[in-house]
PDB file of N, CA and C in Angstrom:
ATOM      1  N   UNK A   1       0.846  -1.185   0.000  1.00  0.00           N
ATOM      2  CA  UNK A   1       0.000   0.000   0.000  1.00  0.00           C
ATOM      3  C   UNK A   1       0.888   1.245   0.000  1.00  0.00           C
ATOM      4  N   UNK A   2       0.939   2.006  -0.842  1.00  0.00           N
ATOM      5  CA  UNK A   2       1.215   3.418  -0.993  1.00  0.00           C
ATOM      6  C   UNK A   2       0.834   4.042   0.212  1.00  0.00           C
ATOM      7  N   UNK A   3       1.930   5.048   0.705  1.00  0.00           N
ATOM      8  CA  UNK A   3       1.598   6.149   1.545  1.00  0.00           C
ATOM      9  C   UNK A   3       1.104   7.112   1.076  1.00  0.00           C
ATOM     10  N   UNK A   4       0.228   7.994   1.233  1.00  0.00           N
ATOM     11  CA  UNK A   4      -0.212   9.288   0.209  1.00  0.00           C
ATOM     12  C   UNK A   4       0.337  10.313   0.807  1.00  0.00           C
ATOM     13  N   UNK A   5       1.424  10.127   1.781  1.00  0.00           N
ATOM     14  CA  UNK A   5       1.726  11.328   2.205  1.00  0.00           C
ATOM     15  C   UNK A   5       3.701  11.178   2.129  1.00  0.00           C
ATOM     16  N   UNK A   6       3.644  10.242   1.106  1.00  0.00           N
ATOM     17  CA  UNK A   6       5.265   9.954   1.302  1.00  0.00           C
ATOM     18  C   UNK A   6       6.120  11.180   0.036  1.00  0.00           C
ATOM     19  N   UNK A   7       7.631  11.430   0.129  1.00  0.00           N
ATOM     20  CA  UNK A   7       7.506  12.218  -0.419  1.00  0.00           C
ATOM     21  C   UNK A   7       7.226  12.700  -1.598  1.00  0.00           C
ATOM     22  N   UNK A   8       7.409  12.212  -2.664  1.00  0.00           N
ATOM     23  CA  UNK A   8       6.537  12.989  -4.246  1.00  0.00           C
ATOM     24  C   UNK A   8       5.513  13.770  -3.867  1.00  0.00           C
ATOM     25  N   UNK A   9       4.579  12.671  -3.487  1.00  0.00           N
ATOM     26  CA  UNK A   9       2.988  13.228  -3.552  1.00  0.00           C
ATOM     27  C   UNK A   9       2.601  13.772  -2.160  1.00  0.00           C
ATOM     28  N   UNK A  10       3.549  14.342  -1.282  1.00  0.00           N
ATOM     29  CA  UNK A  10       2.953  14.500   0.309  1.00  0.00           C
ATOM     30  C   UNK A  10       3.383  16.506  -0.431  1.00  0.00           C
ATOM     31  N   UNK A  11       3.304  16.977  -1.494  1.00  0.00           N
ATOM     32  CA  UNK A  11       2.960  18.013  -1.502  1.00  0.00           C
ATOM     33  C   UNK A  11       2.286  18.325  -2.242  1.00  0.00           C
ATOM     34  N   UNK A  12       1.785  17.504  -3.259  1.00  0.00           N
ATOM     35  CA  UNK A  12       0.440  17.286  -3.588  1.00  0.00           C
ATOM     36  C   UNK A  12      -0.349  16.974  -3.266  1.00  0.00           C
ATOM     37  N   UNK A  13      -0.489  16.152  -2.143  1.00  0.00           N
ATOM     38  CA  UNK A  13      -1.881  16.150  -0.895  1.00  0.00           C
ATOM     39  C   UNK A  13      -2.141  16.760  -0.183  1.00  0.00           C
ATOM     40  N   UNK A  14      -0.605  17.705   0.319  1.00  0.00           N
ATOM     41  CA  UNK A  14      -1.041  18.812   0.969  1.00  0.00           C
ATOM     42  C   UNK A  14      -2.303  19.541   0.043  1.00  0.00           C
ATOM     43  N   UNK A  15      -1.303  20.219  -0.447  1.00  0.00           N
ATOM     44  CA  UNK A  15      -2.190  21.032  -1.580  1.00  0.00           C
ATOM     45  C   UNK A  15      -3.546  20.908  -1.791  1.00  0.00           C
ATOM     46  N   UNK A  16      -3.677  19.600  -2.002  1.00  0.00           N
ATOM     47  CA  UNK A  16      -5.017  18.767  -2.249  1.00  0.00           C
ATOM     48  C   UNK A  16      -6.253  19.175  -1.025  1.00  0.00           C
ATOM     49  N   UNK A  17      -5.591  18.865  -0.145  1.00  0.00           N
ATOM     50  CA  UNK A  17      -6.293  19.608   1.032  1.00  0.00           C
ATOM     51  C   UNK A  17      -5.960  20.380   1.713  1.00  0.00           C
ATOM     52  N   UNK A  18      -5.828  21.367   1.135  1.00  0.00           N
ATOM     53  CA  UNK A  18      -5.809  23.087   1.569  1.00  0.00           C
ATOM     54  C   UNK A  18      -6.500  23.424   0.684  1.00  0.00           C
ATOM     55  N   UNK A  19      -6.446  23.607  -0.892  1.00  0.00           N
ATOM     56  CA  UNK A  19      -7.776  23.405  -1.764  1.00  0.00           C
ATOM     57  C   UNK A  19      -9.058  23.178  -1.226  1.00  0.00           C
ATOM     58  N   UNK A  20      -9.394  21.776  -0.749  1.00  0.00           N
ATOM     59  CA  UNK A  20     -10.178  20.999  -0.855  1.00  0.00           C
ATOM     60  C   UNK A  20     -11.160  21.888   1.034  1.00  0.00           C
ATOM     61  N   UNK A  21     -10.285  22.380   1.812  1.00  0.00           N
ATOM     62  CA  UNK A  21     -10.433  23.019   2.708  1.00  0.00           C
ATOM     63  C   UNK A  21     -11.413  24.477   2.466  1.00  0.00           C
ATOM     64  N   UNK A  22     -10.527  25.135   1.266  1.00  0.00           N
ATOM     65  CA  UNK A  22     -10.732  26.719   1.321  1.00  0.00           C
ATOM     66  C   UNK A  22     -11.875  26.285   0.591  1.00  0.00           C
ATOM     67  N   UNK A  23     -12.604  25.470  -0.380  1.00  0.00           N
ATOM     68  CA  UNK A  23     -13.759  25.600  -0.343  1.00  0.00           C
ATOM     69  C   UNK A  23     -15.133  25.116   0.341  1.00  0.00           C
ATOM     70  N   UNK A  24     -14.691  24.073   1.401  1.00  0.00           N
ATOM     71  CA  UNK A  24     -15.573  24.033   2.317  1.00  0.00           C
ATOM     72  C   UNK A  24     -15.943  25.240   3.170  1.00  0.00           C
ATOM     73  N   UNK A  25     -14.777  26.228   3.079  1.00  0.00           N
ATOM     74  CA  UNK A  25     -14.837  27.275   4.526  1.00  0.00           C
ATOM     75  C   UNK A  25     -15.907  28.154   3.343  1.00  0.00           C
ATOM     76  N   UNK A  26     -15.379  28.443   1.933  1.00  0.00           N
ATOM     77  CA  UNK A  26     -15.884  29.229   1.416  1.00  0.00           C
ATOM     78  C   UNK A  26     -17.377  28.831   1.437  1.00  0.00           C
ATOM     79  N   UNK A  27     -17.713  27.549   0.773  1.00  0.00           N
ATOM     80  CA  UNK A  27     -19.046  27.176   1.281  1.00  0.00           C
ATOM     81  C   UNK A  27     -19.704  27.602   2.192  1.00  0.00           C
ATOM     82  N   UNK A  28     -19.858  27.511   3.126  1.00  0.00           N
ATOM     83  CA  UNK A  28     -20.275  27.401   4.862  1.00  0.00           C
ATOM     84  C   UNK A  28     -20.222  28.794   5.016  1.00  0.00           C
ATOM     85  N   UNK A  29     -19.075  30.064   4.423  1.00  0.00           N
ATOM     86  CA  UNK A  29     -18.986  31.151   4.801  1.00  0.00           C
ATOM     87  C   UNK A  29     -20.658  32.090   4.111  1.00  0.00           C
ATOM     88  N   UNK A  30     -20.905  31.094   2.504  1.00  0.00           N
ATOM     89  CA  UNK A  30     -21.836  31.388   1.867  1.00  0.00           C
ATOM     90  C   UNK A  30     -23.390  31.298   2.615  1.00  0.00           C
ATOM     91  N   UNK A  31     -23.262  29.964   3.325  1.00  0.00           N
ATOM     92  CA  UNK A  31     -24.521  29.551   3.898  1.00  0.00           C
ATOM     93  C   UNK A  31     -24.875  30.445   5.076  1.00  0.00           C
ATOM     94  N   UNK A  32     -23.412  30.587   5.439  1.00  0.00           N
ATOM     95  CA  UNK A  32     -24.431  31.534   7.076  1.00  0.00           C
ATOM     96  C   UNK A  32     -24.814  32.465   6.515  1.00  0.00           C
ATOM     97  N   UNK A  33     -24.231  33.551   5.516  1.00  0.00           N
ATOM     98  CA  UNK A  33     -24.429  34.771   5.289  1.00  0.00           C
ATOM     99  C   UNK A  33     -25.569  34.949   4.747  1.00  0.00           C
ATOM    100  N   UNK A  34     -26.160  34.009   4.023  1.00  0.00           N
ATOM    101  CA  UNK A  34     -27.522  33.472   3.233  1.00  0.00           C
ATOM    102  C   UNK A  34     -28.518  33.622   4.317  1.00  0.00           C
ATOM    103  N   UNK A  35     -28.225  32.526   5.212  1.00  0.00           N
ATOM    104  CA  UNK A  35     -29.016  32.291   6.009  1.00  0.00           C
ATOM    105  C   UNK A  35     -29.178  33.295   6.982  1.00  0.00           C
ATOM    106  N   UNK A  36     -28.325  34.194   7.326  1.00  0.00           N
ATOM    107  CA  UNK A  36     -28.452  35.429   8.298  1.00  0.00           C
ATOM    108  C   UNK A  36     -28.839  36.463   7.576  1.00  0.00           C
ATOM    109  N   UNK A  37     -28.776  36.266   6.119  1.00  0.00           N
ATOM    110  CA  UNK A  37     -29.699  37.446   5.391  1.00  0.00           C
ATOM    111  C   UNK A  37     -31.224  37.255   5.708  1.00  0.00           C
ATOM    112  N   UNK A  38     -31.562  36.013   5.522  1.00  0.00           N
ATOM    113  CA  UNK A  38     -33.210  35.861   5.623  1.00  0.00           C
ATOM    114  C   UNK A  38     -33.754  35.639   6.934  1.00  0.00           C
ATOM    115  N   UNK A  39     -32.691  35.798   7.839  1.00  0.00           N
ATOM    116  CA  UNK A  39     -33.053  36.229   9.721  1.00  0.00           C
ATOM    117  C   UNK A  39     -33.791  37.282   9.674  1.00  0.00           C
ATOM    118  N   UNK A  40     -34.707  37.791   9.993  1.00  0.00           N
ATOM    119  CA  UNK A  40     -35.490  39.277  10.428  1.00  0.00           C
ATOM    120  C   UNK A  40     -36.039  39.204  11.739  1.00  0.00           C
ATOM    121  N   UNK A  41     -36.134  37.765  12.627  1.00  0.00           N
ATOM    122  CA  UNK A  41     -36.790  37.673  14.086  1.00  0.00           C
ATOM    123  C   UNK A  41     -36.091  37.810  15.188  1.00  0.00           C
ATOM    124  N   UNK A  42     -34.599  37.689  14.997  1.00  0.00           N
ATOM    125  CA  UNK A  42     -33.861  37.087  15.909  1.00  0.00           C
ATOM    126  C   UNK A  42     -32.339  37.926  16.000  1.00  0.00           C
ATOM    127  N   UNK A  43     -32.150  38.858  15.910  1.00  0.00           N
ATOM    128  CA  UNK A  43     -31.325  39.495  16.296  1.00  0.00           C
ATOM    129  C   UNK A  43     -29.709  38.977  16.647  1.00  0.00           C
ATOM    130  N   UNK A  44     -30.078  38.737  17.726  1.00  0.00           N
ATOM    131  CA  UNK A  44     -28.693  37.645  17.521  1.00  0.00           C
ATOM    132  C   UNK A  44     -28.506  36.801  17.246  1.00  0.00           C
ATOM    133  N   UNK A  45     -29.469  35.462  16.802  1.00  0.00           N
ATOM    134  CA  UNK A  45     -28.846  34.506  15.906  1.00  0.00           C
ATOM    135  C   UNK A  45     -28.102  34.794  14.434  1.00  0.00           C
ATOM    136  N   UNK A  46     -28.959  36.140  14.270  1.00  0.00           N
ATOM    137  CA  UNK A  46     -28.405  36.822  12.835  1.00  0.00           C
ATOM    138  C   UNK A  46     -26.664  37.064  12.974  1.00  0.00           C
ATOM    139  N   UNK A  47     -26.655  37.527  13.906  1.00  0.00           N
ATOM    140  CA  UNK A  47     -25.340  38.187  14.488  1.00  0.00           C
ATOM    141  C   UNK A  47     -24.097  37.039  14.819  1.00  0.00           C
ATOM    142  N   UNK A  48     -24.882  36.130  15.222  1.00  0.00           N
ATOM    143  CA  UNK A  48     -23.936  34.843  15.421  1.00  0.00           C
ATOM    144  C   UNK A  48     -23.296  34.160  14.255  1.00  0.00           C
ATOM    145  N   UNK A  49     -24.478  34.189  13.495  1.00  0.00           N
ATOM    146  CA  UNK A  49     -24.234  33.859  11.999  1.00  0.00           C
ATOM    147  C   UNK A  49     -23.289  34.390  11.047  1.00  0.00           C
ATOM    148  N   UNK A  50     -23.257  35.357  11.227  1.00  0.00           N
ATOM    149  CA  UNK A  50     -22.845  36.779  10.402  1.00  0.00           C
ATOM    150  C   UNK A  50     -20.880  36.474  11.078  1.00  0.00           C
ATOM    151  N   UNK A  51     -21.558  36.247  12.269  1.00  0.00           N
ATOM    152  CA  UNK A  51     -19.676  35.787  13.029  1.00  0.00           C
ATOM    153  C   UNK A  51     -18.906  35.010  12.681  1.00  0.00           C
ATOM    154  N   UNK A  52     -19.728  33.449  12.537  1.00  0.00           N
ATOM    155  CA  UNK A  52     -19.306  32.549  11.868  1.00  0.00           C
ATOM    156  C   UNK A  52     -18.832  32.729  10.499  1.00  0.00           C
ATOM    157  N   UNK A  53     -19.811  33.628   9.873  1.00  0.00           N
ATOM    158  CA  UNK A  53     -18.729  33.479   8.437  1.00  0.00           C
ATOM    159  C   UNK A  53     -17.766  34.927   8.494  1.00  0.00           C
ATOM    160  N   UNK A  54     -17.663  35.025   9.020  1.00  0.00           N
ATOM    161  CA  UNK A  54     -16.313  36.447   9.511  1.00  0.00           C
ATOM    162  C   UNK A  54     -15.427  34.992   9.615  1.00  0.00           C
ATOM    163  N   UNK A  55     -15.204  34.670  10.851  1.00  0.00           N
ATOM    164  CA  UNK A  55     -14.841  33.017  11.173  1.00  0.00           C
ATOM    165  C   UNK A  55     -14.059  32.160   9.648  1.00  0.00           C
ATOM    166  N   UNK A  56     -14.847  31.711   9.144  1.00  0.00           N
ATOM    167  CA  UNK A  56     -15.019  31.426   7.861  1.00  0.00           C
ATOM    168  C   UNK A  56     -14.029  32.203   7.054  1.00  0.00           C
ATOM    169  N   UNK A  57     -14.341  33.381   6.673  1.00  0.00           N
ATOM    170  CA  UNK A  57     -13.609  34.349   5.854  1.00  0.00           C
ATOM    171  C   UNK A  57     -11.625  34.257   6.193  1.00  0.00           C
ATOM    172  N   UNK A  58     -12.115  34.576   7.515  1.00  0.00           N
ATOM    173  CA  UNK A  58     -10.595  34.318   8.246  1.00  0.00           C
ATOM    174  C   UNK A  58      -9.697  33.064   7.837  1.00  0.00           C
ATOM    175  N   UNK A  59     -10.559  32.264   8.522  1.00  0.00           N
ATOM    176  CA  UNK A  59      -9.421  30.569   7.827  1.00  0.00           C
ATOM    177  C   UNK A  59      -9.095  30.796   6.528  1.00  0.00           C
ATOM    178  N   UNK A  60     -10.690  31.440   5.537  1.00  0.00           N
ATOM    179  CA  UNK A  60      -9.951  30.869   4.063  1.00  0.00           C
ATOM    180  C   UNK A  60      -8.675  31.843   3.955  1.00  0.00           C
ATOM    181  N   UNK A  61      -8.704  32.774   4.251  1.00  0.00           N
ATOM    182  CA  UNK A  61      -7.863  33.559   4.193  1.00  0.00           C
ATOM    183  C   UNK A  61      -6.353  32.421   4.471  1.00  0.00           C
ATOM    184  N   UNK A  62      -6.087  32.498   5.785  1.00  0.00           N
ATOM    185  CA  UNK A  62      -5.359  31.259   6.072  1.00  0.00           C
ATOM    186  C   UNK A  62      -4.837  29.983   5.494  1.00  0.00           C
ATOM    187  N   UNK A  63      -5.865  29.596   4.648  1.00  0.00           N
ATOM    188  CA  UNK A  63      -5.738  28.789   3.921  1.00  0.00           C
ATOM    189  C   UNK A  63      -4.801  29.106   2.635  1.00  0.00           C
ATOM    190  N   UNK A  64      -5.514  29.794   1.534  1.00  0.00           N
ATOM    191  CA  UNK A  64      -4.900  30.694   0.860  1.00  0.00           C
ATOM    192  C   UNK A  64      -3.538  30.877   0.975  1.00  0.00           C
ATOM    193  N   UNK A  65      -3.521  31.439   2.160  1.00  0.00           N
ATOM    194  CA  UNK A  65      -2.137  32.202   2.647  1.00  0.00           C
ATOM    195  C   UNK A  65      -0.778  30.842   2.978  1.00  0.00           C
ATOM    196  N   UNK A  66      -1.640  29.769   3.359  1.00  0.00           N
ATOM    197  CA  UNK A  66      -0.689  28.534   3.384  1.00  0.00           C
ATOM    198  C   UNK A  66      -0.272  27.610   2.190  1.00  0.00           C
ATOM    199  N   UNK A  67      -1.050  27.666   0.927  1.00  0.00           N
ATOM    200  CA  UNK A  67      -1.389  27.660  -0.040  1.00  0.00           C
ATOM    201  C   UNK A  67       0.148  28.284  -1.312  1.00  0.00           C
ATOM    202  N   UNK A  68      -0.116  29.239  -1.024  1.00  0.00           N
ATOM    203  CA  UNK A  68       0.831  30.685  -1.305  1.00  0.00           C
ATOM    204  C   UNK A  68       2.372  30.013  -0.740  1.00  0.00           C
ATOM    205  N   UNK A  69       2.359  29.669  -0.209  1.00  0.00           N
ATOM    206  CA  UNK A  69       3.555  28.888   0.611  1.00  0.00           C
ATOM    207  C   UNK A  69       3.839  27.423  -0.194  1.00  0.00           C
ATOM    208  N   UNK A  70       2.953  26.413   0.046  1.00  0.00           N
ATOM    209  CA  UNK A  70       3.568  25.332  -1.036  1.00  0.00           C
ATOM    210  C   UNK A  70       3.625  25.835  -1.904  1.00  0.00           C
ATOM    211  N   UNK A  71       3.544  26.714  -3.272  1.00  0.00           N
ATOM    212  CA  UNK A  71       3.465  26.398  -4.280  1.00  0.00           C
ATOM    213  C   UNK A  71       5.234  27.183  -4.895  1.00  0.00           C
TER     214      UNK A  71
END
């Protein structure tokens, strides 16, 4: 059995998932903001929401920024 993290390909899996990362965060950053747009009852769940993808925004950033580094 192949290691997938041995060296050739252990910086192409990085990669693979730091990719595979920044668009889950980007995802999820989409959904709260969606979903805290169509909040009008609740004040701070809106606000919580709205945090989380601040949250969100941040990692991808991070991500990106680690990204920027392997390549």
């Amino acid at each position: 059995m192949k290691n997938p993290f041995h060296q050739d390909s252990k910086k192409e899996t990085i990669e693979d998932v730091l990719e595979n990362s920044v668009q889950m965060e980007e995802d999820l950053m989409r959904t709260y903001l969606i979903t805290a747009e169509r909040i009008h009852d609740d004040p701070e769940l809106k606000d919580r929401l709205e945090n989380f993808a601040e949250g969100n925004a941040k990692r991808t950033k991070q991500l990106i920024d680690e990204l920027q580094k392997e390549k």
